[in-house]
N, C-alpha and C. Protein backbone atom coordinates (compact mmCIF):
# COMPACT_ATOMS: atom_id res chain seq x y z
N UNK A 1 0.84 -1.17 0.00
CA UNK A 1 0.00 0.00 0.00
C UNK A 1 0.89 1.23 0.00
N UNK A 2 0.82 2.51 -0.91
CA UNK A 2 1.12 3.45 -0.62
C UNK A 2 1.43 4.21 0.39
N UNK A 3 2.18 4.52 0.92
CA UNK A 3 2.40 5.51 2.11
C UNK A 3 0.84 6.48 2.45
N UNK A 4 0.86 7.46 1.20
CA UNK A 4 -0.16 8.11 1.83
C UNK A 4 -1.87 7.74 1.91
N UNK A 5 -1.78 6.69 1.00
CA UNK A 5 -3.37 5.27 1.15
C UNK A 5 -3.01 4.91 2.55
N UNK A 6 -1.73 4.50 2.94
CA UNK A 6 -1.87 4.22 4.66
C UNK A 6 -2.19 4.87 5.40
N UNK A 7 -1.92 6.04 5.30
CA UNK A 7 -1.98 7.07 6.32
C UNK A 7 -3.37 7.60 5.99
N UNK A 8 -4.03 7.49 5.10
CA UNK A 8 -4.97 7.78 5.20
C UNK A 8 -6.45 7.26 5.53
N UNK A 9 -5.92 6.00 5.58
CA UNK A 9 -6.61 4.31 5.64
C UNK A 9 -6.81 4.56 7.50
N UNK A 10 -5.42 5.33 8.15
CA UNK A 10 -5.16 5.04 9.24
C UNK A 10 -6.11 6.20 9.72
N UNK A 11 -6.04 7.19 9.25
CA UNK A 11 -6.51 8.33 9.65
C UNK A 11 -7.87 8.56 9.67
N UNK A 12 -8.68 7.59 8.66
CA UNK A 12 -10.11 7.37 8.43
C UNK A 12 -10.68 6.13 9.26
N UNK A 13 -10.00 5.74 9.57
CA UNK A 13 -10.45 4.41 10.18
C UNK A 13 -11.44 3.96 11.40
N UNK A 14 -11.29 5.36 12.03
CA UNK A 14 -12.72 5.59 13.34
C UNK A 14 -14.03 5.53 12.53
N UNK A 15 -13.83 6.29 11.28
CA UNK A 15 -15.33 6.77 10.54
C UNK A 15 -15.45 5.67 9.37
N UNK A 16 -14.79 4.57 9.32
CA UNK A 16 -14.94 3.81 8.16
C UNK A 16 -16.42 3.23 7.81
N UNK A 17 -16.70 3.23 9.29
CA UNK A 17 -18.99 2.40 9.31
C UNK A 17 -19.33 3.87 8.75
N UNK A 18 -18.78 4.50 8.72
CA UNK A 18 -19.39 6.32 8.45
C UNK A 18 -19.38 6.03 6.67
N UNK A 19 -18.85 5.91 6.74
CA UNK A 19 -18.08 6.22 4.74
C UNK A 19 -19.14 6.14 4.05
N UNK A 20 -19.63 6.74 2.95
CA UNK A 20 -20.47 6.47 1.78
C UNK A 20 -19.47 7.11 0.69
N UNK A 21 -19.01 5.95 -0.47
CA UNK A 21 -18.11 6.15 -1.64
C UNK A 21 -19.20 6.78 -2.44
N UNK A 22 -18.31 7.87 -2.62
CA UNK A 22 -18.79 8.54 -3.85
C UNK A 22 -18.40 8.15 -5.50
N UNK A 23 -19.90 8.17 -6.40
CA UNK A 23 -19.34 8.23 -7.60
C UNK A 23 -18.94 9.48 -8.19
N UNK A 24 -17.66 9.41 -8.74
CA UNK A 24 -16.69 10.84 -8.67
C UNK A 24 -16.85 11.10 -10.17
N UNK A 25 -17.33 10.22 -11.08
CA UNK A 25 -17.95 10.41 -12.28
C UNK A 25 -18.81 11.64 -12.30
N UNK A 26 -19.40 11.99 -11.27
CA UNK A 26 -20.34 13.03 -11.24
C UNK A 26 -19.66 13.99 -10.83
N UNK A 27 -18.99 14.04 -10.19
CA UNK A 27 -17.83 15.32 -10.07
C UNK A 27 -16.83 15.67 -11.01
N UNK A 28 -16.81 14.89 -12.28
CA UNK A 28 -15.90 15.51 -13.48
C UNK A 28 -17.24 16.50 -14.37
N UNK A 29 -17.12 17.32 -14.38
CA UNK A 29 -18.26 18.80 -15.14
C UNK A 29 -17.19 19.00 -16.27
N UNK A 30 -15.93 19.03 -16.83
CA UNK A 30 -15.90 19.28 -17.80
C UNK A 30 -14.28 18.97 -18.10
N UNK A 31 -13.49 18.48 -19.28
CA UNK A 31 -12.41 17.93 -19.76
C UNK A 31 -12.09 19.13 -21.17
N UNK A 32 -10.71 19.43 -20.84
CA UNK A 32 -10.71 20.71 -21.70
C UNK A 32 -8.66 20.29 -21.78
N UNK A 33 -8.37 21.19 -22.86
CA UNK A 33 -7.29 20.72 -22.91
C UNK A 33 -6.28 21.48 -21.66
N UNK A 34 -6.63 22.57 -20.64
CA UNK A 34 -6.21 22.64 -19.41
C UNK A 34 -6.05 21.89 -18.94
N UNK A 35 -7.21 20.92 -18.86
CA UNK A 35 -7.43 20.13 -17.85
C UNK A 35 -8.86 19.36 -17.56
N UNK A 36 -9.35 19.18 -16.12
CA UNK A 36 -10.44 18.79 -15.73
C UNK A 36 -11.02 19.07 -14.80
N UNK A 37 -12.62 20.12 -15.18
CA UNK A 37 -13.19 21.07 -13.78
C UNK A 37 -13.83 19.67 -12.66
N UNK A 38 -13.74 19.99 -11.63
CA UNK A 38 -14.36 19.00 -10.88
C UNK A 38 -15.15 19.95 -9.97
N UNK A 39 -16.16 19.22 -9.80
CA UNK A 39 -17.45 20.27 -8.92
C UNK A 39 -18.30 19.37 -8.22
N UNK A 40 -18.61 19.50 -7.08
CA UNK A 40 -19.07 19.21 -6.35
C UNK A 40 -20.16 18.81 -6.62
N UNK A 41 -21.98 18.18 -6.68
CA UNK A 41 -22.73 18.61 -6.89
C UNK A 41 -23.70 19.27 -6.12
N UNK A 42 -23.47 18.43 -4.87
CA UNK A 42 -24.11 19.16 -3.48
C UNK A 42 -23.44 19.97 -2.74
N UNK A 43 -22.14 20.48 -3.20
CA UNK A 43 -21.45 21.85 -2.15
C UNK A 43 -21.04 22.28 -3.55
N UNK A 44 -20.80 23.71 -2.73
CA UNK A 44 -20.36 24.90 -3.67
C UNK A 44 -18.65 24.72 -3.59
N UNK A 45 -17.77 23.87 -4.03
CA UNK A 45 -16.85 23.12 -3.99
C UNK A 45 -16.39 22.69 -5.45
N UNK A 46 -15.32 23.70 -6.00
CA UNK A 46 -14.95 23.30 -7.11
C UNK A 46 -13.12 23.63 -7.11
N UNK A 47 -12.66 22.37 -8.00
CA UNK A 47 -11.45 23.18 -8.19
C UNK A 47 -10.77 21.89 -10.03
N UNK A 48 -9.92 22.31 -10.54
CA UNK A 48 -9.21 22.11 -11.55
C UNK A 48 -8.05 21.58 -11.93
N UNK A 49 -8.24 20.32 -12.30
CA UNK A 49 -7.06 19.17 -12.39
C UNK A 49 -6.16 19.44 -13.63
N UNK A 50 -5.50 19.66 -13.32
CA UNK A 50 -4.66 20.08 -14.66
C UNK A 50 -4.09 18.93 -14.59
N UNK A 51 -3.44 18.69 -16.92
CA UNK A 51 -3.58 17.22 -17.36
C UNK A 51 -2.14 16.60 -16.78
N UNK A 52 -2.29 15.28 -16.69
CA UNK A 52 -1.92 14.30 -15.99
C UNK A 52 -2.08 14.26 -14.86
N UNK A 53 -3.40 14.90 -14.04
CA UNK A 53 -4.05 14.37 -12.83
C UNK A 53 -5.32 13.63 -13.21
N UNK A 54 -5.58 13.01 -12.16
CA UNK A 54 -7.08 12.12 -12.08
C UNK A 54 -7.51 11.81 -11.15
N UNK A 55 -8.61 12.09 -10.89
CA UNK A 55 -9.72 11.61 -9.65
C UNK A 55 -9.95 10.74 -9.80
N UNK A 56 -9.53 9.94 -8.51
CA UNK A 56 -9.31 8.31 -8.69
C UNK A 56 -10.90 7.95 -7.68
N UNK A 57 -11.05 8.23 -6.71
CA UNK A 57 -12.49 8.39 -5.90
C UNK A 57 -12.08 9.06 -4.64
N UNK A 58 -13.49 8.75 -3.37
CA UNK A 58 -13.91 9.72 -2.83
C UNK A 58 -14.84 9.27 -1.71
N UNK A 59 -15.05 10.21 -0.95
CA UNK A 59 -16.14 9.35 0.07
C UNK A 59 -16.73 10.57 1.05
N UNK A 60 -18.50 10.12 1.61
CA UNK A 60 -18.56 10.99 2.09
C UNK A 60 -18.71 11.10 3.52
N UNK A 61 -18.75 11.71 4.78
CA UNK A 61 -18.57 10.89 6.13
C UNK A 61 -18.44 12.04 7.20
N UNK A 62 -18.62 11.74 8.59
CA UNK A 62 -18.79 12.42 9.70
C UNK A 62 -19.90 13.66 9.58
N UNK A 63 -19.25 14.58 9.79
CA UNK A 63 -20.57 15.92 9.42
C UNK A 63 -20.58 16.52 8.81
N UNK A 64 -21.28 16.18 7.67
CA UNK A 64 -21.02 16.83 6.23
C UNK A 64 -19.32 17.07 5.69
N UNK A 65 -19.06 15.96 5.80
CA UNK A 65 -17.41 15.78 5.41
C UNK A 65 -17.08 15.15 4.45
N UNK A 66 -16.17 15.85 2.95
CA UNK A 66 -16.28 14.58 2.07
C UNK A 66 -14.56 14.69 2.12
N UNK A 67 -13.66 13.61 1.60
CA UNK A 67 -12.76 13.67 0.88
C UNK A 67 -12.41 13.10 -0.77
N UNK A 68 -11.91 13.57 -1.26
CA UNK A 68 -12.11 13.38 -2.91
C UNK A 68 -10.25 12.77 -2.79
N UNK A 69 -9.64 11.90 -3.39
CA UNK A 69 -8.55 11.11 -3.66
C UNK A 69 -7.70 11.44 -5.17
N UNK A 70 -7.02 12.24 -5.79
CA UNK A 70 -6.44 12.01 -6.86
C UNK A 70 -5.04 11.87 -6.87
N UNK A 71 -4.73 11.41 -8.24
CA UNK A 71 -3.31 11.12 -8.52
C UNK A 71 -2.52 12.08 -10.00
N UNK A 72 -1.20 11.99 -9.76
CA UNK A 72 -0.73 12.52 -10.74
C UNK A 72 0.18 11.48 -11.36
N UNK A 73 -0.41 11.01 -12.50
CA UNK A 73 -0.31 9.63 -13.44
C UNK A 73 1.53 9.66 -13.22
N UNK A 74 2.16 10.93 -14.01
CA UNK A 74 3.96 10.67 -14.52
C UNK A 74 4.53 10.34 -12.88
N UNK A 75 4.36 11.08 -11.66
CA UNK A 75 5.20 10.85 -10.69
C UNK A 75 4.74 10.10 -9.73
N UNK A 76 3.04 9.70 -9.70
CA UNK A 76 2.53 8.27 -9.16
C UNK A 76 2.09 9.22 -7.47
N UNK A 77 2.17 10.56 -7.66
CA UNK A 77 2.02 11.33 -6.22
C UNK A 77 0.20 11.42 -5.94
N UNK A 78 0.09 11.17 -4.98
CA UNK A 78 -0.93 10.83 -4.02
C UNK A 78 -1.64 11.81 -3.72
N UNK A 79 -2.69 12.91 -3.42
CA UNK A 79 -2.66 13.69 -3.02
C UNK A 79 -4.61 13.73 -2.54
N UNK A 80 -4.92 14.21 -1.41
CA UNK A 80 -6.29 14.04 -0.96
C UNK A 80 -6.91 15.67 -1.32
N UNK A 81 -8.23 15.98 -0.83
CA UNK A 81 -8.63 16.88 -0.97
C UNK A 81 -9.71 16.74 0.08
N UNK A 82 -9.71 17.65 1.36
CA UNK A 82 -10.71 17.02 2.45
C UNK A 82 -11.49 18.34 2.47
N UNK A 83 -12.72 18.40 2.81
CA UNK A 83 -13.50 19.72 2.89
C UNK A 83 -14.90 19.04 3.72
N UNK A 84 -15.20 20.21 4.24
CA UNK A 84 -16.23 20.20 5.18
C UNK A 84 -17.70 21.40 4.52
N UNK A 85 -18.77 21.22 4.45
CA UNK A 85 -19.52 21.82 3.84
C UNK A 85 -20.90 21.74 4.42
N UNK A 86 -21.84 22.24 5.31
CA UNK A 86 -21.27 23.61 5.26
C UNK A 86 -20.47 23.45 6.98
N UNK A 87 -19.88 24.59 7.29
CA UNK A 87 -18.95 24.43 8.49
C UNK A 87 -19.72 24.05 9.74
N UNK A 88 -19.19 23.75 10.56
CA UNK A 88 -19.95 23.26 11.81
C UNK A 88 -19.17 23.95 13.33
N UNK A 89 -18.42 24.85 12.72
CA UNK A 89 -18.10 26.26 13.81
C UNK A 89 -18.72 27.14 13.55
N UNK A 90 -19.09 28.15 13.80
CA UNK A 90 -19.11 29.91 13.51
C UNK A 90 -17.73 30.20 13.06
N UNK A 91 -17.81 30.87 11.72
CA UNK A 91 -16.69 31.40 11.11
C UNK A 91 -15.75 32.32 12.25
N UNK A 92 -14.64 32.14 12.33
CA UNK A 92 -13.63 32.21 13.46
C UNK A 92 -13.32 34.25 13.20
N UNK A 93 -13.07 35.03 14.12
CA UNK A 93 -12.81 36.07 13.76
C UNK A 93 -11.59 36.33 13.70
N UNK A 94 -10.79 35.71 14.07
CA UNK A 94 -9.18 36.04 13.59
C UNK A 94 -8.94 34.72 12.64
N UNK A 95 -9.29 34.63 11.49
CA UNK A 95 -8.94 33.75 10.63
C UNK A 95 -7.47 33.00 10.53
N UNK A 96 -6.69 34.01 10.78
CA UNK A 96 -5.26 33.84 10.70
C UNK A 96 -4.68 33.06 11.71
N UNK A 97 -5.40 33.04 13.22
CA UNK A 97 -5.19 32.52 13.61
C UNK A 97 -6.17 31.15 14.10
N UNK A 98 -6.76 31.14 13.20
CA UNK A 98 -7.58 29.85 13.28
C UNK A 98 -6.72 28.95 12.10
N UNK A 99 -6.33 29.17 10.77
CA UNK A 99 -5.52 28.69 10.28
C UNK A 99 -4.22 28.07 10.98
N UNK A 100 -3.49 29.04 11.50
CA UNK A 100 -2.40 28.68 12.37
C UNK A 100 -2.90 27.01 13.46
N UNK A 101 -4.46 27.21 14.08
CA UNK A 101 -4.88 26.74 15.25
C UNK A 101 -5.00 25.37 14.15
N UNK A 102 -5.22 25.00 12.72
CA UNK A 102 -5.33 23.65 12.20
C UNK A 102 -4.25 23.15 11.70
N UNK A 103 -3.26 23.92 11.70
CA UNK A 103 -1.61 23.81 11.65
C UNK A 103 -1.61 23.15 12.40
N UNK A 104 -1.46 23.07 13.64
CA UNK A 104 -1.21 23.26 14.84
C UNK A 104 -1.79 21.43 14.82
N UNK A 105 -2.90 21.72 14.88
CA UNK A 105 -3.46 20.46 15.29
C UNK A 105 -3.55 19.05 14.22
N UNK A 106 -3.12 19.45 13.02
CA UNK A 106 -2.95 18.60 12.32
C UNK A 106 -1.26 17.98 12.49
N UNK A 107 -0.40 18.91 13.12
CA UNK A 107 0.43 18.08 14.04
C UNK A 107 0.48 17.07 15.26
N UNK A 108 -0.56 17.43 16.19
CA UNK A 108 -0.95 16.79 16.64
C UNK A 108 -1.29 15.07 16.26
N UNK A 109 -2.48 15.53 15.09
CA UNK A 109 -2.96 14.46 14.52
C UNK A 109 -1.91 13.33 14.52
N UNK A 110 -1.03 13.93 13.45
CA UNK A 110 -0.21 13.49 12.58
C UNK A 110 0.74 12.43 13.86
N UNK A 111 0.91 13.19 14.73
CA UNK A 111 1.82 12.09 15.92
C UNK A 111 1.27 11.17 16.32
N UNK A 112 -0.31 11.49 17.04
CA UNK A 112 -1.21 10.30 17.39
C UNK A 112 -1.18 9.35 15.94
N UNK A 113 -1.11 9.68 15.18
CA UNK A 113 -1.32 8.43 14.18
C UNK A 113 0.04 7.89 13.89
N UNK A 114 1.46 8.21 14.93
CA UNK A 114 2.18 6.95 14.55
C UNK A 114 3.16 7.62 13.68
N UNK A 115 3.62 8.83 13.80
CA UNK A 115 4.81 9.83 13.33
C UNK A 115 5.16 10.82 14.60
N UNK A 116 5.82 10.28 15.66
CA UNK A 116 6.03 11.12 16.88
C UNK A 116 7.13 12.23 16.33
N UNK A 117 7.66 12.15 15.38
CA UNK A 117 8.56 13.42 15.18
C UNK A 117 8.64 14.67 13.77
N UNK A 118 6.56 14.08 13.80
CA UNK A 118 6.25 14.85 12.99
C UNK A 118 6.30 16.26 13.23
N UNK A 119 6.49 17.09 12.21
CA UNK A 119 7.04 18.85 12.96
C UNK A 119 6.64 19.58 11.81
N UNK A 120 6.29 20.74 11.42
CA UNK A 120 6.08 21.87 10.28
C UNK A 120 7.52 22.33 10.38
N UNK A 121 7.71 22.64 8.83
CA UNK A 121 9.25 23.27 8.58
C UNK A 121 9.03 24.43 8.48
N UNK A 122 9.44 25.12 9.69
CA UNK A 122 9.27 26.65 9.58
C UNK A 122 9.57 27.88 8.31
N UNK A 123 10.45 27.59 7.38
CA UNK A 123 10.63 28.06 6.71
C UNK A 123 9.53 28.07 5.81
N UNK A 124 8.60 27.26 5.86
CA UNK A 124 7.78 26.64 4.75
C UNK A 124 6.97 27.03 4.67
N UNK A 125 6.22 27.58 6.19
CA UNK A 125 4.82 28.19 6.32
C UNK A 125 4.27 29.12 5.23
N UNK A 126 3.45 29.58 4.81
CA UNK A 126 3.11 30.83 4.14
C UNK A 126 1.57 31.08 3.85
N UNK A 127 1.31 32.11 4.48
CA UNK A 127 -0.11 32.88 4.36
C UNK A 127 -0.15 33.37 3.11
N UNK A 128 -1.63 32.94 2.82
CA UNK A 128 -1.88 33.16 0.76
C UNK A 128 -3.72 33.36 0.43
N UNK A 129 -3.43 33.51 -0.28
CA UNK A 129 -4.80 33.77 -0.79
C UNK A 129 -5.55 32.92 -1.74
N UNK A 130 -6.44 31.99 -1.59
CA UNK A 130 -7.30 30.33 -2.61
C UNK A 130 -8.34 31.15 -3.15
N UNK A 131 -8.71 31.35 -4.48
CA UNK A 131 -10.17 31.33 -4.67
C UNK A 131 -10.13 33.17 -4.03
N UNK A 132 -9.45 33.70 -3.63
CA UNK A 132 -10.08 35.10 -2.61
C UNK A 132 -10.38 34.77 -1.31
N UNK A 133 -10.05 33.33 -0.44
CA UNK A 133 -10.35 32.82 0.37
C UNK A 133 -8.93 32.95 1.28
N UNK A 134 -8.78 33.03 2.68
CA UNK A 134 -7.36 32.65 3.39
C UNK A 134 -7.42 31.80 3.57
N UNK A 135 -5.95 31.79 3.29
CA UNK A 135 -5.53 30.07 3.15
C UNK A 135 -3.81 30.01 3.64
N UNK A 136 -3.45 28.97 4.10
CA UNK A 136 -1.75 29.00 4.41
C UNK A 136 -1.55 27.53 4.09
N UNK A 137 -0.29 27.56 3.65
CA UNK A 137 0.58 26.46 3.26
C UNK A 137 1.62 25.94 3.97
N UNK A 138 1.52 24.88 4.01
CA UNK A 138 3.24 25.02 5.06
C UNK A 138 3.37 23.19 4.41
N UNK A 139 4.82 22.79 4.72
CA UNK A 139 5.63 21.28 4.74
C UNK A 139 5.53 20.98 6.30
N UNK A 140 5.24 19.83 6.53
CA UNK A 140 5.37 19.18 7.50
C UNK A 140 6.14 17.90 7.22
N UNK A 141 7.70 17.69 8.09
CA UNK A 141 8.66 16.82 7.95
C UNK A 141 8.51 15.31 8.98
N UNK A 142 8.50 14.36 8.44
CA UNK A 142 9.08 13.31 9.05
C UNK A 142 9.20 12.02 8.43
N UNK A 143 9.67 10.80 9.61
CA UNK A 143 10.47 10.25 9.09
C UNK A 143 9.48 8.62 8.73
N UNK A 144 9.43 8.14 8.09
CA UNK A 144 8.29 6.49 7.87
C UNK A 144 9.59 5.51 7.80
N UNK A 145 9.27 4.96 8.42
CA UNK A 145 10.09 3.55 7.85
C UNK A 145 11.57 3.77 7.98
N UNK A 146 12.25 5.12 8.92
CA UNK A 146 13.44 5.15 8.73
C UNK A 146 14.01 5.88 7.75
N UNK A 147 12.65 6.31 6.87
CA UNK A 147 13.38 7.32 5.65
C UNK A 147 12.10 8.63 5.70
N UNK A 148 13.03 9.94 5.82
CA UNK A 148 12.75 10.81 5.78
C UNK A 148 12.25 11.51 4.52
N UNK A 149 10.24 12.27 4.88
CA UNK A 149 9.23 12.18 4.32
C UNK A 149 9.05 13.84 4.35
N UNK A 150 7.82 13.71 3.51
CA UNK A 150 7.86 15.45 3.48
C UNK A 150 6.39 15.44 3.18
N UNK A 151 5.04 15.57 4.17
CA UNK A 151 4.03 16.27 3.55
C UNK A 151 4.09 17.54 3.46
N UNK A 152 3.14 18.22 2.46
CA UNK A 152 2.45 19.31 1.79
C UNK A 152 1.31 19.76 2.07
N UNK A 153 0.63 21.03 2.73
CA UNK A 153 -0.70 20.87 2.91
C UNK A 153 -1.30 22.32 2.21
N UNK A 154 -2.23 22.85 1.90
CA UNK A 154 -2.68 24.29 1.91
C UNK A 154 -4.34 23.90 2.21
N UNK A 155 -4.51 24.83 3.31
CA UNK A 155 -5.46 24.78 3.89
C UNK A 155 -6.10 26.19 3.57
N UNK A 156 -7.52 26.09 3.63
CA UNK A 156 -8.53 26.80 3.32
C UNK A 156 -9.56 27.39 3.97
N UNK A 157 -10.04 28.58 3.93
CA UNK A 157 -11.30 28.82 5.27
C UNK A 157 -12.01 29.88 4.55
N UNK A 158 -13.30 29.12 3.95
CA UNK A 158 -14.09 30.33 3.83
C UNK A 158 -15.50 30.36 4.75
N UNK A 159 -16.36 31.14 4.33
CA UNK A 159 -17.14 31.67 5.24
C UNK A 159 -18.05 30.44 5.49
N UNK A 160 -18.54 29.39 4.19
CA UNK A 160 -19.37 28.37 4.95
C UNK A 160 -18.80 27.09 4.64
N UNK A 161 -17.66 27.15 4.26
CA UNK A 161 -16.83 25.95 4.10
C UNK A 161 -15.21 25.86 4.49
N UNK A 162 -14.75 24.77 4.67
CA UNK A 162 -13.08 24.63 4.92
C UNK A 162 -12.80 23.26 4.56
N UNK A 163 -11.21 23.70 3.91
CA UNK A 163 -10.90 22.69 2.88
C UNK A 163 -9.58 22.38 2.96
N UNK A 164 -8.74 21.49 2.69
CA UNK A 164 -7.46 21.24 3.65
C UNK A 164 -7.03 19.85 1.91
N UNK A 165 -6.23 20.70 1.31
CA UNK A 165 -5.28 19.47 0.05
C UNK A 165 -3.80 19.06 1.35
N UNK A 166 -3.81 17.44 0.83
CA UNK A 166 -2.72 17.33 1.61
C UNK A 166 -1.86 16.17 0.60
N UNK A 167 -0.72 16.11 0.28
CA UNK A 167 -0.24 15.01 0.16
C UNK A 167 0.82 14.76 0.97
N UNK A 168 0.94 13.12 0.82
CA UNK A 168 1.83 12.34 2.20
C UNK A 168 2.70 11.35 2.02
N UNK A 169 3.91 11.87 2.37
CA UNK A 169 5.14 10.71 2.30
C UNK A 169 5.89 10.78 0.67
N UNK A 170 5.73 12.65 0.55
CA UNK A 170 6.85 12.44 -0.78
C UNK A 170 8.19 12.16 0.15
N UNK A 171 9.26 11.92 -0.88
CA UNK A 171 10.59 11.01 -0.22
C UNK A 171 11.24 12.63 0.01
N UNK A 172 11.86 12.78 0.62
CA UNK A 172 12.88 13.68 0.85
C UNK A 172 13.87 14.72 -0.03
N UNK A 173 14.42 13.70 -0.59
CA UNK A 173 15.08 13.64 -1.54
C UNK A 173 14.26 14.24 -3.06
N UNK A 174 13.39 14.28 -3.22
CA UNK A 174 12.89 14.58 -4.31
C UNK A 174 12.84 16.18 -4.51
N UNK A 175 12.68 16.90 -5.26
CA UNK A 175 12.74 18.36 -5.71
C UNK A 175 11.21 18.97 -4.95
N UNK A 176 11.07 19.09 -3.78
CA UNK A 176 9.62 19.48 -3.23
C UNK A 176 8.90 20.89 -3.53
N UNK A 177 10.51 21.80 -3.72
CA UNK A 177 9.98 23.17 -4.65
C UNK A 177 9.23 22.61 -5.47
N UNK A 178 9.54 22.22 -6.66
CA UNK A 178 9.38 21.71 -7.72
C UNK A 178 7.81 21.12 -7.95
N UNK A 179 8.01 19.90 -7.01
CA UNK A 179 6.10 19.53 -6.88
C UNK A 179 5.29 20.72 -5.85
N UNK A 180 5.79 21.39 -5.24
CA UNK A 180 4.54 22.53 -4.67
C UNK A 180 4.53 23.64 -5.55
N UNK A 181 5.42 23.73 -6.71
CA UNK A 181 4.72 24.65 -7.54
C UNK A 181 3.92 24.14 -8.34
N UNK A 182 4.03 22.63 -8.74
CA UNK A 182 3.40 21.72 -10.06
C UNK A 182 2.15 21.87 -9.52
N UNK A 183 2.16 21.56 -8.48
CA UNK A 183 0.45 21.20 -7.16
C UNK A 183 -0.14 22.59 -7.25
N UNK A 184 0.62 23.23 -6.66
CA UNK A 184 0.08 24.77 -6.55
C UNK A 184 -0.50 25.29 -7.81
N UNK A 185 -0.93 25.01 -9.02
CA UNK A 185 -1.46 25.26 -10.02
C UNK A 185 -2.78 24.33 -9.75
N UNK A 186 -2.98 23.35 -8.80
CA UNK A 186 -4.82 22.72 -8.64
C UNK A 186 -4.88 23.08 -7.39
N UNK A 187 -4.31 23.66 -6.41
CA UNK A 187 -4.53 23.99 -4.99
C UNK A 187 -5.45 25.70 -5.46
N UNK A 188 -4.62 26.35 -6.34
CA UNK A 188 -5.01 27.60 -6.43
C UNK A 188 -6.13 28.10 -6.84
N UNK A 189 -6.78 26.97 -7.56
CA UNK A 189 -7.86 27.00 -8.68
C UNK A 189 -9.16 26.73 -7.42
N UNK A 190 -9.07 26.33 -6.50
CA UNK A 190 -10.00 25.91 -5.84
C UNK A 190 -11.27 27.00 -5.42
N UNK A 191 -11.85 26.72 -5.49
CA UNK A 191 -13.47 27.70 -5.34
C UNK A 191 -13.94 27.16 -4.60
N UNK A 192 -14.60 27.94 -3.08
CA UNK A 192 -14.89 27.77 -2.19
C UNK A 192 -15.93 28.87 -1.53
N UNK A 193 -16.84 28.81 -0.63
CA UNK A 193 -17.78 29.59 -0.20
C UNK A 193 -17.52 30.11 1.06
């Protein structure tokens, strides 16, 4: 199994009696030589696969929670797309630091599930703008199996939704500039409410 199918296998696994698979057939709206719009049909949730990605599937679960699964065919990279619709807080008034506060806790996560020296690379962080939406990005480092890993996340917060792309367990070693700018061309595209 894939690194980040594990971790995500691991990470879903309380809500698995929860799950209803989505057919993601209904979430491809349109194939263009960009790419491929994907849209939600029941949330206001869209964003744009540029070519050699594919929505592989998807599922929907907890409270009003879906995650959508694609891949990028040439480098075989993994990457989720989790969103919540509509939110189940009151929109936070310091946004910035409610972003920071899922930073934060998706470290957390990330240890309880069996990476105790999981950490955000400070250098990496960065406050940005999705859709006209705030949003921050940051690398979070550690190590699987003895070999040192590198997730990617940019997280999202708009007024009746929040949305969190993550991929997991690129190798170290690989050019990570390189894939967060490739990524950052379907992270950016994302439309959100």
């Amino acid at each position: 199994m894939r690194p980040f199918l594990a971790l995500a296998a691991l990470a879903l696994a309380p809500l698995a009696a929860a799950q209803t698979a989505i057919d993601v057939t209904t979430f491809i709206k349109a194939t263009f030589a960009g790419g491929t719009l994907i849209q939600d049909p029941d949330a206001p949730v869209s964003f744009q696969l540029t070519p050699g990605w594919v929505l592989r599937n998807g599922s929907r679960w907890g409270n009003h929670e879906t995650t959508l699964s694609f891949g990028e065919t040439q480098s075989g990279a993994e990457v989720a797309l989790y969103y919540q619709y509509p939110l189940q807080a009151p929109y936070p008034k310091d946004v910035s630091a409610a972003l920071v506060g899922g930073m934060n806790a998706k470290v957390r996560q990330r240890q309880k599930e069996g990476f105790p020296d999981y950490h955000v690379v400070p250098e990496s962080v960065q406050a940005r703008q999705v859709g006209g939406q705030p949003a921050l990005s940051f690398l979070g480092g550690f190590n699987q199996a003895g070999q040192p890993r590198v997730e990617y996340m940019v997280r999202v917060l708009g007024k009746s939704t929040k949305a969190h792309f993550f991929v997991i367990g690129i190798p170290a070693t690989e050019d990570i500039n390189a894939f967060c700018q490739r990524f950052d061309q379907i992270a950016l595209s994302l439309l959100i409410q």
